[in-house]
PDB file of N, CA and C in Angstrom:
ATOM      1  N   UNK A   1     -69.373 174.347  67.829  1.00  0.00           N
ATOM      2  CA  UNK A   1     -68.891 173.329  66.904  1.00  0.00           C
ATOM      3  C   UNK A   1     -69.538 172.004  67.283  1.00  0.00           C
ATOM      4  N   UNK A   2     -70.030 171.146  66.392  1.00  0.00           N
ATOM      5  CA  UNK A   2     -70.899 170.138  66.634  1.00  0.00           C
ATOM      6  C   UNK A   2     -69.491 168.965  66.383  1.00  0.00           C
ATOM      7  N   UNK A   3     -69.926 167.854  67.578  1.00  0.00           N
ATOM      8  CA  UNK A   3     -68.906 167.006  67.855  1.00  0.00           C
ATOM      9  C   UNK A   3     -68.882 166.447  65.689  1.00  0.00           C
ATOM     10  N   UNK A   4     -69.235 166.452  64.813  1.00  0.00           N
ATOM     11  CA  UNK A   4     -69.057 166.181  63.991  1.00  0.00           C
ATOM     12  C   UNK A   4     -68.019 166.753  63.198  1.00  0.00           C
ATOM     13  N   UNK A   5     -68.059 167.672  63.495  1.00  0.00           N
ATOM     14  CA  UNK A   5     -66.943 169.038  63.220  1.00  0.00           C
ATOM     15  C   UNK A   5     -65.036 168.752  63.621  1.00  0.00           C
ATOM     16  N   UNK A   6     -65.403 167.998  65.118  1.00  0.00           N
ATOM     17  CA  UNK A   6     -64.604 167.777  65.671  1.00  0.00           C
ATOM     18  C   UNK A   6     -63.323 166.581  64.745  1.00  0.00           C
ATOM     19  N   UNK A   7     -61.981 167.124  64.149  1.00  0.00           N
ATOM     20  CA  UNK A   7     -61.053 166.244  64.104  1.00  0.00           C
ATOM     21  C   UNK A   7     -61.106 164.777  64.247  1.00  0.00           C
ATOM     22  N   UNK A   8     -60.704 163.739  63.563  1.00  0.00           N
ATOM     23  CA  UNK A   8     -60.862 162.191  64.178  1.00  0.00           C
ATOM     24  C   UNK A   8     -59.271 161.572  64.988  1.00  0.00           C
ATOM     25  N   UNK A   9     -59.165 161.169  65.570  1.00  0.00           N
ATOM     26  CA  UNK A   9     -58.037 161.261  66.318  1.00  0.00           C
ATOM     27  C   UNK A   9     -57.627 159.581  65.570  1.00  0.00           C
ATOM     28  N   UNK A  10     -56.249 159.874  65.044  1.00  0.00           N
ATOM     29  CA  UNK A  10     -55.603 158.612  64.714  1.00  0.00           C
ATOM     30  C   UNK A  10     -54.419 158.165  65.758  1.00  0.00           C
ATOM     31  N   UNK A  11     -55.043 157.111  66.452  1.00  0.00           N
ATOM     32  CA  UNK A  11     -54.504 156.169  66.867  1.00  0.00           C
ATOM     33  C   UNK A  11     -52.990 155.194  66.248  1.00  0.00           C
ATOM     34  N   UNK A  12     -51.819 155.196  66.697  1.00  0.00           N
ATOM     35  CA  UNK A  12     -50.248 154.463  66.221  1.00  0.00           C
ATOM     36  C   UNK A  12     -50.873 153.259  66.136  1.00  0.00           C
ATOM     37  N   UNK A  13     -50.198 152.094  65.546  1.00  0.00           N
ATOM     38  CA  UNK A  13     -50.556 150.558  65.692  1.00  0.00           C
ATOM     39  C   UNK A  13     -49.332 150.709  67.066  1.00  0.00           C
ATOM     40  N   UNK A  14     -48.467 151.587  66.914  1.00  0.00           N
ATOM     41  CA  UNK A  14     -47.085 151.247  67.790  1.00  0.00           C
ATOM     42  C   UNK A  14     -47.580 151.803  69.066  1.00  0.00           C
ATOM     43  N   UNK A  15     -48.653 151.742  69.536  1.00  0.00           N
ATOM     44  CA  UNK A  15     -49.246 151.878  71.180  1.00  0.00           C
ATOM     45  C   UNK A  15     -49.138 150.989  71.682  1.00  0.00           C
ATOM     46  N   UNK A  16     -48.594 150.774  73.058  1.00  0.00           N
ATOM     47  CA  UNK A  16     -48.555 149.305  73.987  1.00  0.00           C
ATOM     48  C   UNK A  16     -48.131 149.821  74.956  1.00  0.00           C
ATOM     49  N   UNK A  17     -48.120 148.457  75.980  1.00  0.00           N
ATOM     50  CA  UNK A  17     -48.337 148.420  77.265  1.00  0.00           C
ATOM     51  C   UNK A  17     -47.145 147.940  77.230  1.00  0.00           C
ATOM     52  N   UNK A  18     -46.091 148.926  78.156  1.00  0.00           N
ATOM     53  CA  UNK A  18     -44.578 148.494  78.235  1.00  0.00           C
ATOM     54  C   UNK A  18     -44.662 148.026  80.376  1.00  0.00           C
ATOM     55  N   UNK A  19     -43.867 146.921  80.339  1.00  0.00           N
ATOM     56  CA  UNK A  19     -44.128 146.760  81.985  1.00  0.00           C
ATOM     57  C   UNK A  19     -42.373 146.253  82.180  1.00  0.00           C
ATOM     58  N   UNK A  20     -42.466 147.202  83.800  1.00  0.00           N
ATOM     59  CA  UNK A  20     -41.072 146.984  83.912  1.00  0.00           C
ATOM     60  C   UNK A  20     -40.657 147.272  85.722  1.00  0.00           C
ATOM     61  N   UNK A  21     -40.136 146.381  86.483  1.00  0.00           N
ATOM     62  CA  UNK A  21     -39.925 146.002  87.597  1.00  0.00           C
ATOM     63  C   UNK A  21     -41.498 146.408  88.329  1.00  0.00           C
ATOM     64  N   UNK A  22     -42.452 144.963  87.701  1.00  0.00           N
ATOM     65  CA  UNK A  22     -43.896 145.313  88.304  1.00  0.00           C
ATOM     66  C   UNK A  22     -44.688 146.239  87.983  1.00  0.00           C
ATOM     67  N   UNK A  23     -44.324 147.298  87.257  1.00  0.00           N
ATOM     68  CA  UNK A  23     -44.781 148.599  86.911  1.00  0.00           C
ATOM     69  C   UNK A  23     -45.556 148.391  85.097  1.00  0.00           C
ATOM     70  N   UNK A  24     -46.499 148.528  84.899  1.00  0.00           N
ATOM     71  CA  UNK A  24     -47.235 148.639  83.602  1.00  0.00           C
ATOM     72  C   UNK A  24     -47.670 149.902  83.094  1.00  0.00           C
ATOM     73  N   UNK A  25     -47.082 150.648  82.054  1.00  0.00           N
ATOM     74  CA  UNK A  25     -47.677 152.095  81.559  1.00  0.00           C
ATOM     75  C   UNK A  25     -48.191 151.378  80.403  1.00  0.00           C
ATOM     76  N   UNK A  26     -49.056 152.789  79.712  1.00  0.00           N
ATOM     77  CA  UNK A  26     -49.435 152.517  78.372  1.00  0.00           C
ATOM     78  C   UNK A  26     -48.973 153.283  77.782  1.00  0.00           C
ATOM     79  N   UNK A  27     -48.016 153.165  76.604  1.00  0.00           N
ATOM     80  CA  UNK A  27     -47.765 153.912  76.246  1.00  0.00           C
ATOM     81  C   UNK A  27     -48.316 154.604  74.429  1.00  0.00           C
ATOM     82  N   UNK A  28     -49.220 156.047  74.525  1.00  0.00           N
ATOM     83  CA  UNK A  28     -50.110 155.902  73.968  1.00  0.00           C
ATOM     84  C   UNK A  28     -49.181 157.217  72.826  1.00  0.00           C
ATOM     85  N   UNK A  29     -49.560 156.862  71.646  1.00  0.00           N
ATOM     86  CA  UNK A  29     -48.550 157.622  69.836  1.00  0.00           C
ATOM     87  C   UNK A  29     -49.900 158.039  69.507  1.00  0.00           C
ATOM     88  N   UNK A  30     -50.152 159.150  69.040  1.00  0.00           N
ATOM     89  CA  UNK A  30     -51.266 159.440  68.153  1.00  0.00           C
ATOM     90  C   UNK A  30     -51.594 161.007  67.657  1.00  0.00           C
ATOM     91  N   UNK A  31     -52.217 161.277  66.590  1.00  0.00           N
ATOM     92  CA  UNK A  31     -52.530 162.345  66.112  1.00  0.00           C
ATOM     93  C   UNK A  31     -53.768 162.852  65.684  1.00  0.00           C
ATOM     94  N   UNK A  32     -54.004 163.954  65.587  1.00  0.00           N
ATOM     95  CA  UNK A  32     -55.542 164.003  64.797  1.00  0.00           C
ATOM     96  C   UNK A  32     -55.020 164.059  63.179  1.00  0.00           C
ATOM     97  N   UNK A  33     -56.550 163.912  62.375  1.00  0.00           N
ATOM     98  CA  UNK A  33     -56.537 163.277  61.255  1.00  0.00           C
ATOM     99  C   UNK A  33     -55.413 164.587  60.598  1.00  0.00           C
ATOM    100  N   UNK A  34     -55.694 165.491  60.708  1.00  0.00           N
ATOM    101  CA  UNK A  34     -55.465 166.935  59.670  1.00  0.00           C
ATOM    102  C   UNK A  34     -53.321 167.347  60.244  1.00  0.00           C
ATOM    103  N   UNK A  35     -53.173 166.454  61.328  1.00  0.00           N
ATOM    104  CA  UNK A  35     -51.838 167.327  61.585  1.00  0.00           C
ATOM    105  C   UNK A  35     -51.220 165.673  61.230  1.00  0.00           C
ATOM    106  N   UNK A  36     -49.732 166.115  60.558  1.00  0.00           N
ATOM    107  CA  UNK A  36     -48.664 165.268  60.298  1.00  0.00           C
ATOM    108  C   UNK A  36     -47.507 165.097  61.011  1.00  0.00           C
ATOM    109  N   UNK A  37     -47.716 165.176  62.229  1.00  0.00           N
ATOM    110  CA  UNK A  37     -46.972 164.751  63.588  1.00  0.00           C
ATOM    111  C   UNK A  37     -47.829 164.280  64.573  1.00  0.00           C
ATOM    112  N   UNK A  38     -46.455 163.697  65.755  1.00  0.00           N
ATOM    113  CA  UNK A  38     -47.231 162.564  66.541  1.00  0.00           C
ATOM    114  C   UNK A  38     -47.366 162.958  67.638  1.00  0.00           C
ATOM    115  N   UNK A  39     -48.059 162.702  68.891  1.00  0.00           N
ATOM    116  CA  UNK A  39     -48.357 162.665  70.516  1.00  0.00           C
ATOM    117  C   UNK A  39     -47.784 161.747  70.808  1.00  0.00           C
ATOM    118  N   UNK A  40     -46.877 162.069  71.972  1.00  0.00           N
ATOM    119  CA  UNK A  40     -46.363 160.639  72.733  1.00  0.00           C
ATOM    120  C   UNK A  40     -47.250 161.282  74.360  1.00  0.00           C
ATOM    121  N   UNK A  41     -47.986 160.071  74.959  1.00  0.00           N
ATOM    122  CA  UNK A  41     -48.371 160.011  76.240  1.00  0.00           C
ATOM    123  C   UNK A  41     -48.017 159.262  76.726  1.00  0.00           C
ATOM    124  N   UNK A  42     -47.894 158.690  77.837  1.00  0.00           N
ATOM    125  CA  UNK A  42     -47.680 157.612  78.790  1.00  0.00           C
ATOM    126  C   UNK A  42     -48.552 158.161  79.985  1.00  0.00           C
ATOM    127  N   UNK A  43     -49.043 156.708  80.110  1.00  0.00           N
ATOM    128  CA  UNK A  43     -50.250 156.782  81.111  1.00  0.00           C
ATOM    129  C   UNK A  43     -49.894 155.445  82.171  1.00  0.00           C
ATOM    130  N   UNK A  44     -49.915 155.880  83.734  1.00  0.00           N
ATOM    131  CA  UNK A  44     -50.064 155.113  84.358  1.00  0.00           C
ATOM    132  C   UNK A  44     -50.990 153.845  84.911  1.00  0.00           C
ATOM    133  N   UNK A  45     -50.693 153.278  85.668  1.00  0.00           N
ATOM    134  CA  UNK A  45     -51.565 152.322  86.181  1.00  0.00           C
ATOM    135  C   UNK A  45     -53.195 152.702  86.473  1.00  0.00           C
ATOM    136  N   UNK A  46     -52.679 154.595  87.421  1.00  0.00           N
ATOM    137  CA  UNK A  46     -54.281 154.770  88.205  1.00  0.00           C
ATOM    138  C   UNK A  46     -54.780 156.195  86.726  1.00  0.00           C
ATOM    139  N   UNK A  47     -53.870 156.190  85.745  1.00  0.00           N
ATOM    140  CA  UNK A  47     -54.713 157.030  84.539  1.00  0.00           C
ATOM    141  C   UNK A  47     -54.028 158.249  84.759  1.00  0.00           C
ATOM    142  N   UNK A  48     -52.911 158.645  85.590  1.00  0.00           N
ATOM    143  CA  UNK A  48     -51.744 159.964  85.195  1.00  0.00           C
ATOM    144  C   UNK A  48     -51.385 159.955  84.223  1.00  0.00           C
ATOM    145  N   UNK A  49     -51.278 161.038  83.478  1.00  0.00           N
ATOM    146  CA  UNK A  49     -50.580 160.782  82.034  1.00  0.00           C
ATOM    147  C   UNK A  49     -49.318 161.676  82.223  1.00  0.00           C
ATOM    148  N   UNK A  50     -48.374 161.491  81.179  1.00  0.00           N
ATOM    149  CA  UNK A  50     -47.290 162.301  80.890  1.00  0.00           C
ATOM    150  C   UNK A  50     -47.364 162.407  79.570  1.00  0.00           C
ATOM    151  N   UNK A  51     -46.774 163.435  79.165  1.00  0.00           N
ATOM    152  CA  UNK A  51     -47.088 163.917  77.772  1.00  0.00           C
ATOM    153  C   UNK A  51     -46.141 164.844  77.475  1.00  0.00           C
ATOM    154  N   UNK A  52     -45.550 164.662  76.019  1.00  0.00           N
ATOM    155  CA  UNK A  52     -44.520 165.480  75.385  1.00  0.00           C
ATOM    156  C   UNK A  52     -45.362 166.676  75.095  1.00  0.00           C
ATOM    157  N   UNK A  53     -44.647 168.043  75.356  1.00  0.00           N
ATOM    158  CA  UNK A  53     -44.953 169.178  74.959  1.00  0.00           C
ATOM    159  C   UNK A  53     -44.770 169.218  73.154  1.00  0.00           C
ATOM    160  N   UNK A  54     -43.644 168.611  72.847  1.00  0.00           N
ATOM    161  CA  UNK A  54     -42.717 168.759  71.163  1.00  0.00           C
ATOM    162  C   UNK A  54     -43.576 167.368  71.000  1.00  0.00           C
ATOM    163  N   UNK A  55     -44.331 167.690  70.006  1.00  0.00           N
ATOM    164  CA  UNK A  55     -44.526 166.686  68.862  1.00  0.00           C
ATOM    165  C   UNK A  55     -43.315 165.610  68.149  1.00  0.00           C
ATOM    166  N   UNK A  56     -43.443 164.742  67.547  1.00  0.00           N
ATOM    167  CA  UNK A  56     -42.518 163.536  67.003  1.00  0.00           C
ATOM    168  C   UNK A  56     -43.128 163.715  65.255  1.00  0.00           C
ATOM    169  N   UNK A  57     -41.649 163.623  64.324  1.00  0.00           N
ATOM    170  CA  UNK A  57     -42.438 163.538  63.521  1.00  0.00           C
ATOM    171  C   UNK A  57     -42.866 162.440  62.350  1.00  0.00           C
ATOM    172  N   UNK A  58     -42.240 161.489  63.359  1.00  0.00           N
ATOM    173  CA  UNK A  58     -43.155 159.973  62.783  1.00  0.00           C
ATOM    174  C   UNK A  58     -43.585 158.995  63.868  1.00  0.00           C
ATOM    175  N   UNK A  59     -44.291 158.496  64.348  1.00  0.00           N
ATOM    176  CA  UNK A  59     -44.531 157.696  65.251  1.00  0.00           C
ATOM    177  C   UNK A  59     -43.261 156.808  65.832  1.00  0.00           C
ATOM    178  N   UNK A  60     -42.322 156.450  64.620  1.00  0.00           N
ATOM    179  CA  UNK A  60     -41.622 155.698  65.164  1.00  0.00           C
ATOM    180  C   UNK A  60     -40.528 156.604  65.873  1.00  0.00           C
ATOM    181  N   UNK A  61     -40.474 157.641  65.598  1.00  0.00           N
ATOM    182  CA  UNK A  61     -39.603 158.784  66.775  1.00  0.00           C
ATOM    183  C   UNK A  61     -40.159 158.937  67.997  1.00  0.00           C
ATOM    184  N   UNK A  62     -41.561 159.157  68.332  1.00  0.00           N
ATOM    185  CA  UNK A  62     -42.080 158.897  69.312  1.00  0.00           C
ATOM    186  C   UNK A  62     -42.226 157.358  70.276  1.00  0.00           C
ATOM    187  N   UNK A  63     -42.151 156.750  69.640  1.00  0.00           N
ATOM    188  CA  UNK A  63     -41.825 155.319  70.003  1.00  0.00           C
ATOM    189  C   UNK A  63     -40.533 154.966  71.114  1.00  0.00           C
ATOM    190  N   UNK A  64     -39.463 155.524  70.308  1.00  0.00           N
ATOM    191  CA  UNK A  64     -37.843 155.422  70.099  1.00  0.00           C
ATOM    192  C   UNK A  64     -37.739 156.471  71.596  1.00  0.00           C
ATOM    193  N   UNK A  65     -38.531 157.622  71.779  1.00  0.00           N
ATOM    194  CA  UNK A  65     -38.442 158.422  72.553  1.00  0.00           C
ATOM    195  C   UNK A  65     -38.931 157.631  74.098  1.00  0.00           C
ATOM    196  N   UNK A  66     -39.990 156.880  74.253  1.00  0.00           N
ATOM    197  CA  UNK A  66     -40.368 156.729  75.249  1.00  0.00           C
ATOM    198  C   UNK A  66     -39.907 155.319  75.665  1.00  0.00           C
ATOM    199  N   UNK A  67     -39.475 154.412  74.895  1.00  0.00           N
ATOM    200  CA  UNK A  67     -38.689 153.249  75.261  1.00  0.00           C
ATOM    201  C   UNK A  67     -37.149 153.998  76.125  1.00  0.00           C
ATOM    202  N   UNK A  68     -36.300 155.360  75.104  1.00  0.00           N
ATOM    203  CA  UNK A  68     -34.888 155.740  75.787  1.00  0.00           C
ATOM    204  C   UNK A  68     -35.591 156.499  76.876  1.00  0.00           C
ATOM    205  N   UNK A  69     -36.456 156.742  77.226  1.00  0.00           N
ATOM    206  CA  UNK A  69     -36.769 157.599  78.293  1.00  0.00           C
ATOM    207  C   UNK A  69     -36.845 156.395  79.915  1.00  0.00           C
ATOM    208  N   UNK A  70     -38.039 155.194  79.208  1.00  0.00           N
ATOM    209  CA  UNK A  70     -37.500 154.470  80.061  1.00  0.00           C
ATOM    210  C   UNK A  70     -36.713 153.703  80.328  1.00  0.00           C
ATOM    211  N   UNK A  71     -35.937 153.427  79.366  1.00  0.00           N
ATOM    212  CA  UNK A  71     -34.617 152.921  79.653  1.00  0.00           C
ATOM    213  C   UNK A  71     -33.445 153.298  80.414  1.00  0.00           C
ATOM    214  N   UNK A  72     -33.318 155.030  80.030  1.00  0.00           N
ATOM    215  CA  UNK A  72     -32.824 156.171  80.836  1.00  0.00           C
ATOM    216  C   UNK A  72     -32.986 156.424  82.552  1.00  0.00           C
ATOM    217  N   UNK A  73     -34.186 156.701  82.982  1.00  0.00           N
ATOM    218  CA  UNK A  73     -35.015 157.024  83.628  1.00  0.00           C
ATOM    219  C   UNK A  73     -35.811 156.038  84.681  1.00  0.00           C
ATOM    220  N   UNK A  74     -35.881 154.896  84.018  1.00  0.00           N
ATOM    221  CA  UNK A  74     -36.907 154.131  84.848  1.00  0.00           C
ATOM    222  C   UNK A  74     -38.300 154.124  84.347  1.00  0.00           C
ATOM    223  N   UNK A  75     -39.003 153.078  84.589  1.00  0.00           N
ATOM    224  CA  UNK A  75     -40.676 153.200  84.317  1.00  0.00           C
ATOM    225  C   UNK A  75     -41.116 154.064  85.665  1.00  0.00           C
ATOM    226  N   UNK A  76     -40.479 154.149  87.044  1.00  0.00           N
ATOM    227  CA  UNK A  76     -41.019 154.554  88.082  1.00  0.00           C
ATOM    228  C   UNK A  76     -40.886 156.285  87.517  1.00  0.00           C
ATOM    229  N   UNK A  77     -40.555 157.097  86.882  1.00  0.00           N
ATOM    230  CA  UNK A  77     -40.885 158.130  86.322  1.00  0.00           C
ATOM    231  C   UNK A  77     -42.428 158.745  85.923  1.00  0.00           C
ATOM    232  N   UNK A  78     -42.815 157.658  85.668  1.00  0.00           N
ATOM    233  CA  UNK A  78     -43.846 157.966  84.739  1.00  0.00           C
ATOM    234  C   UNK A  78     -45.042 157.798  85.982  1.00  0.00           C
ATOM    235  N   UNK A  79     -44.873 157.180  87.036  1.00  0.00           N
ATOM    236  CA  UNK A  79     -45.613 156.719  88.177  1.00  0.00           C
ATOM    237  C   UNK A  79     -45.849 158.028  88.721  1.00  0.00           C
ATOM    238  N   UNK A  80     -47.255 158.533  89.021  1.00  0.00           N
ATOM    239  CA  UNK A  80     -48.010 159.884  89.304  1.00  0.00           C
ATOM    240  C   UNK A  80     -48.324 159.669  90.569  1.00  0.00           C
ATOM    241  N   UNK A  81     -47.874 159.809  91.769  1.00  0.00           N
ATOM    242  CA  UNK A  81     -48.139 160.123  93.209  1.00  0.00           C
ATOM    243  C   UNK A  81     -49.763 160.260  93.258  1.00  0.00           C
ATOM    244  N   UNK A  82     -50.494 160.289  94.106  1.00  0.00           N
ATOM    245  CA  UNK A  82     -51.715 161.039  94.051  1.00  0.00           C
ATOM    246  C   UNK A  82     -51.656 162.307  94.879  1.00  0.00           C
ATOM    247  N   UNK A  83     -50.680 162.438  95.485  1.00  0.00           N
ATOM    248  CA  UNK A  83     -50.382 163.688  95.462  1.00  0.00           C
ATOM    249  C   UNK A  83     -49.955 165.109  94.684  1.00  0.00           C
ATOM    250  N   UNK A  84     -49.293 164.535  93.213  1.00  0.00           N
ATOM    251  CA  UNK A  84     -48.313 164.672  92.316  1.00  0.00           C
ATOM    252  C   UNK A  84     -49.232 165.351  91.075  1.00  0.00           C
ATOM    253  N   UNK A  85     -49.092 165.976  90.652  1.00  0.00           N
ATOM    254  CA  UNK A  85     -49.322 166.698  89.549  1.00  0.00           C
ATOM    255  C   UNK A  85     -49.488 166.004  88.192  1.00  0.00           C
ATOM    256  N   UNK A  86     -50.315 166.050  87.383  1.00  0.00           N
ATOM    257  CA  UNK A  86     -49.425 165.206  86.035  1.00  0.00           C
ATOM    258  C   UNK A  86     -48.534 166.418  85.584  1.00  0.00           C
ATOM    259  N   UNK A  87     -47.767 165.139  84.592  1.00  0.00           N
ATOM    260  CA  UNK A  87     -46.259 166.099  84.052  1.00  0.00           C
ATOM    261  C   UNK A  87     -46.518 166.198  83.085  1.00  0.00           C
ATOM    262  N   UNK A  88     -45.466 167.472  82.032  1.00  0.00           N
ATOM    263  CA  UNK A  88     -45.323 167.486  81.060  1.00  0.00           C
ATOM    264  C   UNK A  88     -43.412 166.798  81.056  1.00  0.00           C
ATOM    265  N   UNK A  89     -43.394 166.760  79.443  1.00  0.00           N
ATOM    266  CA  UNK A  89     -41.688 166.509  79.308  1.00  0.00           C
ATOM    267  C   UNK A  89     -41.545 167.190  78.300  1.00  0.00           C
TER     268      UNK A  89
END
């Protein structure tokens, strides 16, 4: 398959950089062009990501998801050891 072939990946406007006791993730919403649900990632400082297994099925559910997660949870959740595996959720 020639990278032309390849899906275009749509990017949320609702992606940002949430920071919280010193801690900065990114937190990244997005889909390819052809599917009508969303990716929630969160990516650390040194580039660990975490990533929903279940799709969202509007960005702003995915949104809503990773603000109660860290609100829940902590931003230090999302913080990848370099020892540490990346996660799924």
């Amino acid at each position: 398959m020639s990278q032309n072939d390849d899906p275009e990946i749509i990017d949320s406007p609702l992606s940002q950089e949430v920071t919280q006791d010193g801690i900065t993730v990114r937190v990244l919403i997005y889909r390819l062009e052809d599917d009508v649900t969303w990716t929630l990632e969160v990516v650390d400082e040194s580039g660990a990501s975490t990533t929903w297994d279940a799709p969202f099925p509007t960005e702003e559910d995915a949104l809503k998801e990773a603000i109660a997660t860290i609100a829940k949870e902590g931003i230090r959740t999302f913080v990848v050891a370099e020892s540490d595996q990346r996660t799924l959720h």
